[in-house]
PDB file of N, CA and C in Angstrom:
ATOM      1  N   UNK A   1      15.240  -8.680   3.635  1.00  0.00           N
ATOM      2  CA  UNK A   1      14.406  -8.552   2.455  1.00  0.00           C
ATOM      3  C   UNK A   1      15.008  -7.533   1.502  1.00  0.00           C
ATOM      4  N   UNK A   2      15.259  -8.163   0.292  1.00  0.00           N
ATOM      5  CA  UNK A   2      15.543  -6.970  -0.561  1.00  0.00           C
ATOM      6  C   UNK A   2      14.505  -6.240  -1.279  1.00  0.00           C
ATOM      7  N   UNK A   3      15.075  -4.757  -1.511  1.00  0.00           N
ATOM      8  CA  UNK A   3      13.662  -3.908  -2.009  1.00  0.00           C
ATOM      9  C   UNK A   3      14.164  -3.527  -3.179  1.00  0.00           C
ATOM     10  N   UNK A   4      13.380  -2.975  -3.905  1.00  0.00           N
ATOM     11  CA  UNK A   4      13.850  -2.230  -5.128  1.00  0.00           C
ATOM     12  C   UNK A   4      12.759  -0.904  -5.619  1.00  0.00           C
ATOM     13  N   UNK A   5      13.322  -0.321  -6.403  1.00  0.00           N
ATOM     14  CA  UNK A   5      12.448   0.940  -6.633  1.00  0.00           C
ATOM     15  C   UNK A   5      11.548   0.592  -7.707  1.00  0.00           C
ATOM     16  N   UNK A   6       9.842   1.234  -7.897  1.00  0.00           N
ATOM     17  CA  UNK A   6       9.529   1.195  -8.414  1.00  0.00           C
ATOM     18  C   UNK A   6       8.726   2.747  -8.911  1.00  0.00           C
ATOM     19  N   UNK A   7       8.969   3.059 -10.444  1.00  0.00           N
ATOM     20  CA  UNK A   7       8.409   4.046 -10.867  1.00  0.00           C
ATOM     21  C   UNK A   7       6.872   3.691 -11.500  1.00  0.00           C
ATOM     22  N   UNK A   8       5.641   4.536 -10.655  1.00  0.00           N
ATOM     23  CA  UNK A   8       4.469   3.947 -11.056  1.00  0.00           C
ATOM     24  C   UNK A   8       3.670   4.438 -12.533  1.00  0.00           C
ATOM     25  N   UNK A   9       2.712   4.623 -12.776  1.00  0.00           N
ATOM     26  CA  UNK A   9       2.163   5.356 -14.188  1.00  0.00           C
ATOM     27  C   UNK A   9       1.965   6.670 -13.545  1.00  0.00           C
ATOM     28  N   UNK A  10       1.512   7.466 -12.508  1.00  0.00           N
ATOM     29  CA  UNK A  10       1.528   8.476 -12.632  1.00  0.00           C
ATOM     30  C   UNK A  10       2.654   9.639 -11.874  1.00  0.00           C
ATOM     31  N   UNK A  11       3.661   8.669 -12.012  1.00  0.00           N
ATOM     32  CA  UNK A  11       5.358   9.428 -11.838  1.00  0.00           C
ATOM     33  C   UNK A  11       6.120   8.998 -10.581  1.00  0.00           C
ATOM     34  N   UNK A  12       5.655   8.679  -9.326  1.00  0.00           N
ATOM     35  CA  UNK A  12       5.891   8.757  -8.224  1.00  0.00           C
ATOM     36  C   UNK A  12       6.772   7.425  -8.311  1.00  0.00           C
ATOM     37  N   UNK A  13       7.314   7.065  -7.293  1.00  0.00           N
ATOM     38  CA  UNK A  13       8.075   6.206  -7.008  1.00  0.00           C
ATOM     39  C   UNK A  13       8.352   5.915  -5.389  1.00  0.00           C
ATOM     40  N   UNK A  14       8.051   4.185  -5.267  1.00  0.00           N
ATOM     41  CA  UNK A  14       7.886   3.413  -4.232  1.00  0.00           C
ATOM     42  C   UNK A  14       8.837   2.758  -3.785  1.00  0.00           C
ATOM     43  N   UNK A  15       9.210   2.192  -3.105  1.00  0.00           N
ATOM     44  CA  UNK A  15      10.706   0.687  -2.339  1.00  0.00           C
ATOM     45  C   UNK A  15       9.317   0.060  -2.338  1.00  0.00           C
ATOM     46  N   UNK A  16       9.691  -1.649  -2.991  1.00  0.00           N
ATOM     47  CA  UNK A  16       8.898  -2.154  -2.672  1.00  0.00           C
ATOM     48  C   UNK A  16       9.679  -3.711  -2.601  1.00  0.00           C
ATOM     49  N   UNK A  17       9.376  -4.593  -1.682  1.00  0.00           N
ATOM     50  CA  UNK A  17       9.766  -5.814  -1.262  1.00  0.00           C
ATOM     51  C   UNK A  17      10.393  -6.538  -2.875  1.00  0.00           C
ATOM     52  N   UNK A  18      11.426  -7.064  -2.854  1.00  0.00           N
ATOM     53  CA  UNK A  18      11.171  -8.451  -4.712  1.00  0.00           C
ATOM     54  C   UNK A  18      10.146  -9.389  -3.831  1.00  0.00           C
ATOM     55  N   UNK A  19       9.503  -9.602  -4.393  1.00  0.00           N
ATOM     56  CA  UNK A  19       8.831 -11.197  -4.199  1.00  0.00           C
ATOM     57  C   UNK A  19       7.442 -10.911  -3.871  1.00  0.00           C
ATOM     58  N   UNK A  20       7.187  -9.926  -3.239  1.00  0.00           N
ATOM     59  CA  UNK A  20       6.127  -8.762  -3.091  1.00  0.00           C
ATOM     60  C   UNK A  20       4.884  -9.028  -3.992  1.00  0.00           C
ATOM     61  N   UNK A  21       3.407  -8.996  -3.552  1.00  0.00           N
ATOM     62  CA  UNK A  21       2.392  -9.335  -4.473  1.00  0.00           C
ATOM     63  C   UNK A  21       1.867  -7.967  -4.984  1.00  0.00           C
ATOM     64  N   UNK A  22       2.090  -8.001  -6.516  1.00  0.00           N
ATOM     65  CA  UNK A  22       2.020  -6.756  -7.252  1.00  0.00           C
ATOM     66  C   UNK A  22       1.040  -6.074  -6.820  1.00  0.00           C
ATOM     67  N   UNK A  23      -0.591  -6.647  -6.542  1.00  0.00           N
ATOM     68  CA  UNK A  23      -1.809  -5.899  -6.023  1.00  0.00           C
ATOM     69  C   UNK A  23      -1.646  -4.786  -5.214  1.00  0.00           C
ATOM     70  N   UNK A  24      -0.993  -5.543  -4.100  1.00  0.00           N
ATOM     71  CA  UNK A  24      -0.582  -5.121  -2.692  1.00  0.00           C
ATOM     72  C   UNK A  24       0.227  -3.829  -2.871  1.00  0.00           C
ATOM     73  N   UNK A  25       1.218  -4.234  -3.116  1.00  0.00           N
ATOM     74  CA  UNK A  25       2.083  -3.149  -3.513  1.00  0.00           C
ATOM     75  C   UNK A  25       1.350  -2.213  -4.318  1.00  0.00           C
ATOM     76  N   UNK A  26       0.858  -2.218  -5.435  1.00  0.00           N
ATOM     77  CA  UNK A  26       0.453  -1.068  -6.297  1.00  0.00           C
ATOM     78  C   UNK A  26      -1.253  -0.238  -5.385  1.00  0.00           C
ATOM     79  N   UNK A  27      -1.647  -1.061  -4.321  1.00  0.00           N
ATOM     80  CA  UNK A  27      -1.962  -0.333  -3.409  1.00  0.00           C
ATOM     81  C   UNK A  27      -1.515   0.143  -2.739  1.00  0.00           C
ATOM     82  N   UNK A  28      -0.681  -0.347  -1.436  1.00  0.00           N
ATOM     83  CA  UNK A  28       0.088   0.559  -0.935  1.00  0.00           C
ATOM     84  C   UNK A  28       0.818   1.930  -1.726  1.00  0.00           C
ATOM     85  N   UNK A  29       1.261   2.118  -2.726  1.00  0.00           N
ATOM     86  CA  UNK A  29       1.844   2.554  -3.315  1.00  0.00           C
ATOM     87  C   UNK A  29       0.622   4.088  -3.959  1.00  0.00           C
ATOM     88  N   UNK A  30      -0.253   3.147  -3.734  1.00  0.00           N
ATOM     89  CA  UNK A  30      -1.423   4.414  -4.258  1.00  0.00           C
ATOM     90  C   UNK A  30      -1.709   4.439  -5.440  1.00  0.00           C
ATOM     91  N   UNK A  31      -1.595   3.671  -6.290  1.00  0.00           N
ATOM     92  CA  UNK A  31      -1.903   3.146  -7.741  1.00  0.00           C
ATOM     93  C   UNK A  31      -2.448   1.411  -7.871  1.00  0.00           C
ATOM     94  N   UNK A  32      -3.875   1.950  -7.481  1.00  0.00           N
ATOM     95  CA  UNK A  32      -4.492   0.604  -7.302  1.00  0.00           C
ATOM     96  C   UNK A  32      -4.419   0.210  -9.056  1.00  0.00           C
ATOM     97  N   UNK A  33      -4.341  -1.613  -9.251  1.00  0.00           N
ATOM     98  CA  UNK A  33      -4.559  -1.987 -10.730  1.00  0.00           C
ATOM     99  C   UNK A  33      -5.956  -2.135 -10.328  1.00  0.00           C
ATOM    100  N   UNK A  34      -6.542  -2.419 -11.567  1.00  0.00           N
ATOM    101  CA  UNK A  34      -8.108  -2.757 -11.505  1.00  0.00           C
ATOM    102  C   UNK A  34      -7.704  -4.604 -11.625  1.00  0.00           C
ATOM    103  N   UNK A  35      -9.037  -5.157 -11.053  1.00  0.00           N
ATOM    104  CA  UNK A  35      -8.425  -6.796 -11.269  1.00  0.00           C
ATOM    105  C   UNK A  35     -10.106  -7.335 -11.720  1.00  0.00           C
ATOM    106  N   UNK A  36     -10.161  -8.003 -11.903  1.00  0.00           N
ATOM    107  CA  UNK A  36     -11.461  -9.122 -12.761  1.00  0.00           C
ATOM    108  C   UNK A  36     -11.190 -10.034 -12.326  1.00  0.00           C
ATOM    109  N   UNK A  37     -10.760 -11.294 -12.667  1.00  0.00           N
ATOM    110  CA  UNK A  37     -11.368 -12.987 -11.916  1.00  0.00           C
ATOM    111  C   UNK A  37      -9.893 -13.154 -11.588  1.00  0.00           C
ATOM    112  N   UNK A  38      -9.205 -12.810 -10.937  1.00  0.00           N
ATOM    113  CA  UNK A  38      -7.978 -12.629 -10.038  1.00  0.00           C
ATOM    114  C   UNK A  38      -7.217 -14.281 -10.138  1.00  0.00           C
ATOM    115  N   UNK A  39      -7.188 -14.824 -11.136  1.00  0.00           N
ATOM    116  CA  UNK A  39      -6.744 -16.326 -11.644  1.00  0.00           C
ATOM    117  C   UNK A  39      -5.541 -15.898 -12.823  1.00  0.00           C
ATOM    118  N   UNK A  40      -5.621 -14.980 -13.593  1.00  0.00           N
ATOM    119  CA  UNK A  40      -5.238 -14.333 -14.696  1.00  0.00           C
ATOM    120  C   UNK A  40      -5.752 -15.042 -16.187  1.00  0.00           C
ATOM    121  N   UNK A  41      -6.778 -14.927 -16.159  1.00  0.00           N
ATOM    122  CA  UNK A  41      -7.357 -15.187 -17.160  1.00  0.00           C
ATOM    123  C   UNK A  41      -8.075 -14.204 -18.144  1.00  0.00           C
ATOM    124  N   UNK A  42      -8.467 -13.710 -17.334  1.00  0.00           N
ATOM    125  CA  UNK A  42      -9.314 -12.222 -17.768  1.00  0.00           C
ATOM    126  C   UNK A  42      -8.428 -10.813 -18.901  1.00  0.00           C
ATOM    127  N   UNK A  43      -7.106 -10.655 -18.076  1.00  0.00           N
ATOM    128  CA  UNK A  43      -6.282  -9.701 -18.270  1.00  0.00           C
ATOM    129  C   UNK A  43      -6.514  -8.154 -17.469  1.00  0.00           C
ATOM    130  N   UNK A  44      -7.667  -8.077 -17.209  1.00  0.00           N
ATOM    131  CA  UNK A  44      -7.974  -7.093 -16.801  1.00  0.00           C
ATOM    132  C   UNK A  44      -6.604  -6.630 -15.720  1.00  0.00           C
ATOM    133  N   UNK A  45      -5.897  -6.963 -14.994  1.00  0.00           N
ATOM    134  CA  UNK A  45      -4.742  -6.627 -14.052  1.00  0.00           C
ATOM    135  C   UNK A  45      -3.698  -6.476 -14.770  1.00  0.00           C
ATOM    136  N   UNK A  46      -3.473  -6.188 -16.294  1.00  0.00           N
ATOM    137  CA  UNK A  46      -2.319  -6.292 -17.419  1.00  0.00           C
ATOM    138  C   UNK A  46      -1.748  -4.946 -16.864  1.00  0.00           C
ATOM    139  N   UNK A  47      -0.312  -4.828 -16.515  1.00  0.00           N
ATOM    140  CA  UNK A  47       0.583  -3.789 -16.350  1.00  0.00           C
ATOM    141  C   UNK A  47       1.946  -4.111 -17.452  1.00  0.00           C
ATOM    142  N   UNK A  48       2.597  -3.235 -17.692  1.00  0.00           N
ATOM    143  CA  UNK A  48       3.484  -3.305 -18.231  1.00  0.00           C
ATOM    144  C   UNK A  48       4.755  -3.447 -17.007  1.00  0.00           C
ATOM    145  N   UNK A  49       5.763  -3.801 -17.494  1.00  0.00           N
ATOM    146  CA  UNK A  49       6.798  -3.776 -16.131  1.00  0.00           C
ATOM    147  C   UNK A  49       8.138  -3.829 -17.295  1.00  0.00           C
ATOM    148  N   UNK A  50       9.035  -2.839 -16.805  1.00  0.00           N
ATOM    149  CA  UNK A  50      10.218  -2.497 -18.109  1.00  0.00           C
ATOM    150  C   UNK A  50       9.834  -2.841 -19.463  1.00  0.00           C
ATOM    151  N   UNK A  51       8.746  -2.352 -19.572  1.00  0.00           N
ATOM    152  CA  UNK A  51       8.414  -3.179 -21.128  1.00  0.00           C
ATOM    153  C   UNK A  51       7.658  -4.379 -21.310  1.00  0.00           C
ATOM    154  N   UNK A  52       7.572  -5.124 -20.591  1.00  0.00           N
ATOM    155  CA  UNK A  52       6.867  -6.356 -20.755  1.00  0.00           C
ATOM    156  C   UNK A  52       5.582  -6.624 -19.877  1.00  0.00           C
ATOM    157  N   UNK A  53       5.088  -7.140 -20.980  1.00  0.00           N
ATOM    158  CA  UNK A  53       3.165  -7.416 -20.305  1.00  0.00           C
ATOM    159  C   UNK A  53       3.310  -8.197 -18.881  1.00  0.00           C
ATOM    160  N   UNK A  54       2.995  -8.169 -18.173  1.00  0.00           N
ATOM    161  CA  UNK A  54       2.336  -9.489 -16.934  1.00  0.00           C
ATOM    162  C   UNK A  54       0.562  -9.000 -16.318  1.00  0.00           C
ATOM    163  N   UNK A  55       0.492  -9.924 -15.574  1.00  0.00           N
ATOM    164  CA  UNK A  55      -0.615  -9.957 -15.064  1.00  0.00           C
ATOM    165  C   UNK A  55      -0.410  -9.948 -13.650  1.00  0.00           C
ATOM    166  N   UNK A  56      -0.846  -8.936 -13.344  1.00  0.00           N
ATOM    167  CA  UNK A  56      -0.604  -8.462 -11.657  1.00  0.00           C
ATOM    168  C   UNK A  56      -1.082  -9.299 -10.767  1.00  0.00           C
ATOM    169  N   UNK A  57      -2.348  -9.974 -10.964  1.00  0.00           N
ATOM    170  CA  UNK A  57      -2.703 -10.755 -10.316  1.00  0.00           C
ATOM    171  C   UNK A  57      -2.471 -12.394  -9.478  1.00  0.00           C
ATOM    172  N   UNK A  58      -1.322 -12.610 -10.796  1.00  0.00           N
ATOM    173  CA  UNK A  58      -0.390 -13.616 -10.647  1.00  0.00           C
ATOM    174  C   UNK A  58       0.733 -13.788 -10.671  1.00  0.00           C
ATOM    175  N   UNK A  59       1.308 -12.166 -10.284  1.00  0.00           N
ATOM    176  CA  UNK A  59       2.809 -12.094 -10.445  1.00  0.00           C
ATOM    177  C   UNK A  59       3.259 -11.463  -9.357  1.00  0.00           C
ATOM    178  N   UNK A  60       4.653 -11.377  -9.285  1.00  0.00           N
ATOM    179  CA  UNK A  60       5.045 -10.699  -7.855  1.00  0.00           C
ATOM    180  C   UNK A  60       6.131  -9.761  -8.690  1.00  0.00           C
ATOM    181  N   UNK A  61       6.769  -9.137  -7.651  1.00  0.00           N
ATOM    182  CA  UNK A  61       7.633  -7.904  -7.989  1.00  0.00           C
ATOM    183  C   UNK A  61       9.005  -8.342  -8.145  1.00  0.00           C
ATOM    184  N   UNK A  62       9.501  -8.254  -9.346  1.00  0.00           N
ATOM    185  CA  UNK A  62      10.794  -9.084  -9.570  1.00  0.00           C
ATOM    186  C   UNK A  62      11.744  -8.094  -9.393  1.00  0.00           C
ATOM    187  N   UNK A  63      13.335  -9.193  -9.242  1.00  0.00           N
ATOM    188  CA  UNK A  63      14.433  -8.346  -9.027  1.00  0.00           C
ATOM    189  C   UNK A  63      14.716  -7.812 -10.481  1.00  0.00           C
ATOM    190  N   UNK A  64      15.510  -6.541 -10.919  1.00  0.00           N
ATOM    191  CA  UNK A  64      16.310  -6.284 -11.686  1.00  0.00           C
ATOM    192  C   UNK A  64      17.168  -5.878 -11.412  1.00  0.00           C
ATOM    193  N   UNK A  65      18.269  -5.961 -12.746  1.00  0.00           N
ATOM    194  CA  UNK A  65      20.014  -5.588 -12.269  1.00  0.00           C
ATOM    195  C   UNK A  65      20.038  -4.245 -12.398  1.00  0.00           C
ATOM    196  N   UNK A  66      19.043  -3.181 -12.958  1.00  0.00           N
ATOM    197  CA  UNK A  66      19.311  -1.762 -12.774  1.00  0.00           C
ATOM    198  C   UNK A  66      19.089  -1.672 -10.907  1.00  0.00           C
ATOM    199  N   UNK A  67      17.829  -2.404 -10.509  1.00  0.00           N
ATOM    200  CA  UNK A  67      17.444  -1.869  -9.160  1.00  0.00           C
ATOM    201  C   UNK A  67      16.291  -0.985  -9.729  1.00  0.00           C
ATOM    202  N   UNK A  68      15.644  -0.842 -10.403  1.00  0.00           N
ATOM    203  CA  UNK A  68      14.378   0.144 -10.969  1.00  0.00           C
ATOM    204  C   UNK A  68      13.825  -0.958 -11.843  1.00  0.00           C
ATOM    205  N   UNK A  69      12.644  -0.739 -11.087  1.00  0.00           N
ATOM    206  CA  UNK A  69      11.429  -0.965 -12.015  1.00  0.00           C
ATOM    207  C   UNK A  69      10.404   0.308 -12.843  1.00  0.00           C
ATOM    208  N   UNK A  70      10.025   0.123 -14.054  1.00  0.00           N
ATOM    209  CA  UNK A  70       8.679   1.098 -14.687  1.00  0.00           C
ATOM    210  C   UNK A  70       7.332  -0.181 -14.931  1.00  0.00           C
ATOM    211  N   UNK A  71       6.640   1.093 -13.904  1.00  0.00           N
ATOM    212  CA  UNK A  71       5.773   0.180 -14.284  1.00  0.00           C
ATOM    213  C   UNK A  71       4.321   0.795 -15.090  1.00  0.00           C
ATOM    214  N   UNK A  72       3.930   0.251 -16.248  1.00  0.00           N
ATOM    215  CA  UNK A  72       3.022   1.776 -16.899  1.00  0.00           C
ATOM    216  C   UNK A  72       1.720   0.464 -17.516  1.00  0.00           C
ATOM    217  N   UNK A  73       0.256   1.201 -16.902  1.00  0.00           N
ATOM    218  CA  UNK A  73      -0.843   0.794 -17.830  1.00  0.00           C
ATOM    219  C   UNK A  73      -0.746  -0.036 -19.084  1.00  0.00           C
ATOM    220  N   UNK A  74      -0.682  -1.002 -18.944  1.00  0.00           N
ATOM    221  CA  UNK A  74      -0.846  -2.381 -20.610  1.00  0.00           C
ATOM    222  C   UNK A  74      -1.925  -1.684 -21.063  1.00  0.00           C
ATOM    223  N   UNK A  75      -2.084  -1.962 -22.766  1.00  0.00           N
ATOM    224  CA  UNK A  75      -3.123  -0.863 -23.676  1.00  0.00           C
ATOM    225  C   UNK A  75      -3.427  -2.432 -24.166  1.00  0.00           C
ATOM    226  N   UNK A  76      -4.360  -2.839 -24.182  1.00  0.00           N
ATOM    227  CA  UNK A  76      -4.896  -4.022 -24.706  1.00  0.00           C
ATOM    228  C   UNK A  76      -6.099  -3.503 -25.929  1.00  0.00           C
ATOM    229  N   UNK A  77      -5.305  -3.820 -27.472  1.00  0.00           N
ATOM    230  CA  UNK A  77      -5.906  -3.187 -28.542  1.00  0.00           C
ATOM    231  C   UNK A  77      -7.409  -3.721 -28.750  1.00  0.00           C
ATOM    232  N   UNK A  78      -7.554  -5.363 -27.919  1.00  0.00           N
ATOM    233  CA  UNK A  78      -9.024  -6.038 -27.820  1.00  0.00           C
ATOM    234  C   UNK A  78      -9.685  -5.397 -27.239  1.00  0.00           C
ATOM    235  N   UNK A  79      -9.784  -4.823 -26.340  1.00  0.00           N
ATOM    236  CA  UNK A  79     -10.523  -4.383 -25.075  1.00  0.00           C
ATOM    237  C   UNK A  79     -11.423  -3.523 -25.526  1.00  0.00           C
TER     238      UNK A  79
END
């Protein structure tokens, strides 16, 4: 299994599986997301990941070619 690093929103940093279900991980990890109707419809599970929006709930932990992930709170201007 390959792992890769991930830096969370409040600094720390995890190894976490690629393919890995973001929830999971950002529990283990100790930075629970908050989640709503866990389909991704809602948004409520919106993280940022190098910059880009996903939805935790329906995404897994991808590879990158640095080997680091950031992963920081989505600001949803609707909300």
């Amino acid at each position: 299994m390959k792992r890769i690093t991930v830096r969370w929103p409040d600094g720390h940093t995890s190894s976490e599986v690629i393919g890995s279900d973001w929830l999971l991980s950002a529990a283990r990890a100790g930075c629970p997301i908050p989640t709503g109707c866990m389909g991704g419809s809602c948004g409520a599970c919106e993280i940022e990941v190098n910059g880009r929006v996903i939805r935790a709930c329906i995404s897994t932990v991808p590879a990158s070619k640095s080997g680091r992930l950031v992963v920081d709170q989505a600001c949803d201007p609707y909300w």
